[in-house]
N, C-alpha and C. Protein backbone atom coordinates (compact mmCIF):
# COMPACT_ATOMS: atom_id res chain seq x y z
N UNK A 1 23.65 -24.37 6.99
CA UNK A 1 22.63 -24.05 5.99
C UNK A 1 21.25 -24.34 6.55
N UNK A 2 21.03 -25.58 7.26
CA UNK A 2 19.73 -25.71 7.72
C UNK A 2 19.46 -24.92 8.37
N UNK A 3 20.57 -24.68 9.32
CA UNK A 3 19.90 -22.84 10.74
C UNK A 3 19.18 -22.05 9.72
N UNK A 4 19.86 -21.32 8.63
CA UNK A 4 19.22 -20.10 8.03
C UNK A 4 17.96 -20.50 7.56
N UNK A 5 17.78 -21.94 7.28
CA UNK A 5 16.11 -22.39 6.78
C UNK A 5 15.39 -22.65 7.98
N UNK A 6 15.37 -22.47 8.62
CA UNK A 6 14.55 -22.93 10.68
C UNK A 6 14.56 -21.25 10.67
N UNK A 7 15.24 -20.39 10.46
CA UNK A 7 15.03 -19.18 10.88
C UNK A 7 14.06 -18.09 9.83
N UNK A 8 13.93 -18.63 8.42
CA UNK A 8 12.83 -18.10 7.91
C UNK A 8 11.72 -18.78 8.03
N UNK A 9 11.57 -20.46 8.32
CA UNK A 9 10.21 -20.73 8.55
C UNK A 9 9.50 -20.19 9.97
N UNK A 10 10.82 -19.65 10.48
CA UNK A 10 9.72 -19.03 12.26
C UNK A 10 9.59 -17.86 12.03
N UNK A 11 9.75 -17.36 10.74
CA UNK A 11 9.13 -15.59 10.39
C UNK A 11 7.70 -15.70 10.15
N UNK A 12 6.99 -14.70 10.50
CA UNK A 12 5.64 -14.32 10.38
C UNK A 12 5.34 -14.45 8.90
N UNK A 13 4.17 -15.09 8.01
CA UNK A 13 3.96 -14.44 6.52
C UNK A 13 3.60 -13.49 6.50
N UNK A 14 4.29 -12.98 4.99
CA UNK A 14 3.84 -11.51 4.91
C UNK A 14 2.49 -11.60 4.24
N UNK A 15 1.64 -10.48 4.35
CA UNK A 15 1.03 -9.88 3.80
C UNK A 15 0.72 -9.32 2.60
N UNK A 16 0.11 -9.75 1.46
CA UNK A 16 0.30 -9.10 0.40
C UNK A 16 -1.15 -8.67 -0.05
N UNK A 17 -1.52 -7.61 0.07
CA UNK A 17 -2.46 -6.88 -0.25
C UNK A 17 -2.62 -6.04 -1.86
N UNK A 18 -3.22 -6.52 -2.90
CA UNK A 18 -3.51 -6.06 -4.04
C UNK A 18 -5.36 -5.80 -3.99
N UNK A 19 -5.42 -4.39 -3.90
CA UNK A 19 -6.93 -3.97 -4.43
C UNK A 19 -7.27 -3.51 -6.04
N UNK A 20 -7.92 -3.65 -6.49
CA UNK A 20 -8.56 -3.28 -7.86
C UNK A 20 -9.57 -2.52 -7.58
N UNK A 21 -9.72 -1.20 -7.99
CA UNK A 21 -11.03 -0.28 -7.84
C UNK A 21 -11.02 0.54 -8.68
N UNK A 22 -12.58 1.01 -9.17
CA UNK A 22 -12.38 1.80 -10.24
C UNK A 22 -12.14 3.16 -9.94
N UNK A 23 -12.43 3.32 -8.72
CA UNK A 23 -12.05 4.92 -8.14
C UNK A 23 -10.12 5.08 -7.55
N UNK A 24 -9.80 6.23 -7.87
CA UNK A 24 -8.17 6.73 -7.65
C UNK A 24 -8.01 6.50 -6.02
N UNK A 25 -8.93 6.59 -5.23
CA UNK A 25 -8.89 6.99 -3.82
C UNK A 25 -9.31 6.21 -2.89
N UNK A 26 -8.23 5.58 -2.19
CA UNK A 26 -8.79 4.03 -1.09
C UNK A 26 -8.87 4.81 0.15
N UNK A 27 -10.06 4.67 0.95
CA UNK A 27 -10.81 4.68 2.15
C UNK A 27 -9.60 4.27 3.42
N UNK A 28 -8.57 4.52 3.30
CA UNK A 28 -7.75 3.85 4.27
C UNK A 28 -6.80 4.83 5.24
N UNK A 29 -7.90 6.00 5.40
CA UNK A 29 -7.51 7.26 6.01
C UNK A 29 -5.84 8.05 5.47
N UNK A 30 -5.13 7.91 4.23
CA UNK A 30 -4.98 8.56 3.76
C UNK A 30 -4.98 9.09 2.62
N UNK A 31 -4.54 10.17 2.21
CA UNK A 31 -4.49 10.59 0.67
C UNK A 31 -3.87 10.50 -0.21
N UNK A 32 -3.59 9.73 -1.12
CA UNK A 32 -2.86 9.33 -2.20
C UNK A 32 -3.10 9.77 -3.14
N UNK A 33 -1.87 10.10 -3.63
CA UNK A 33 -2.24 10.99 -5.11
C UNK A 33 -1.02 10.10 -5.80
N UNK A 34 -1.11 10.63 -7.37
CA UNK A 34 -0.42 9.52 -8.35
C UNK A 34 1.02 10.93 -7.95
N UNK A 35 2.18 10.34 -8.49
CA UNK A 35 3.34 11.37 -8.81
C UNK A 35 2.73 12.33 -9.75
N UNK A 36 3.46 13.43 -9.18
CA UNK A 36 3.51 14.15 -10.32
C UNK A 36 1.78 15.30 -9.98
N UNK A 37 1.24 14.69 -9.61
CA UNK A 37 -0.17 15.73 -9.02
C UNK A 37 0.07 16.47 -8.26
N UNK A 38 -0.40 17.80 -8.25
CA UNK A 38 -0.20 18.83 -6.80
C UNK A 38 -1.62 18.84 -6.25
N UNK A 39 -1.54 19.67 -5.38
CA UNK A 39 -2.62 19.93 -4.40
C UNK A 39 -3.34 21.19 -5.05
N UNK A 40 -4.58 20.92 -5.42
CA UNK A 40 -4.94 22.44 -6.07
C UNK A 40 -6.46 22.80 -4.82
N UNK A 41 -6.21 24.15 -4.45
CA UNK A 41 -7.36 24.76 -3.54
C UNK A 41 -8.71 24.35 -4.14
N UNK A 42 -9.84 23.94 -3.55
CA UNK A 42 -11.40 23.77 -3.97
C UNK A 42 -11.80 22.82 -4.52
N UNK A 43 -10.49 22.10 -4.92
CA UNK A 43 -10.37 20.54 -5.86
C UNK A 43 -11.25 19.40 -4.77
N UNK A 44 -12.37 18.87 -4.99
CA UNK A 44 -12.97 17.87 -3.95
C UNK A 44 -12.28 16.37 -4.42
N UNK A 45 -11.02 16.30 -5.20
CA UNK A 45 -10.00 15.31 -5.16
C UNK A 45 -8.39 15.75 -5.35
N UNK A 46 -7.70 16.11 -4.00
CA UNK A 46 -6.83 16.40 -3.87
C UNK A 46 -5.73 15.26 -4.44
């Protein structure tokens, strides 16, 4: 039992990233859209 606890304290922490913004669209070179949205031609928010 102790091995399996020595082998998660030598794991890397993760990362947990939560943003709040009032805009739909994060700057993080890609495009995210909610489910359920399509892609409409001329739309300047795909």
């Amino acid at each position: 039992v102790k091995d399996l606890v020595a082998l998660r304290v030598d794991q890397e922490p993760r990362v947990v990233l939560r943003t709040t913004t009032d805009a739909d669209i994060l700057e993080d070179g890609f495009r995210w859209r909610k489910y359920g949205q399509k892609v409409v031609k001329g739309n300047p928010h795909p």
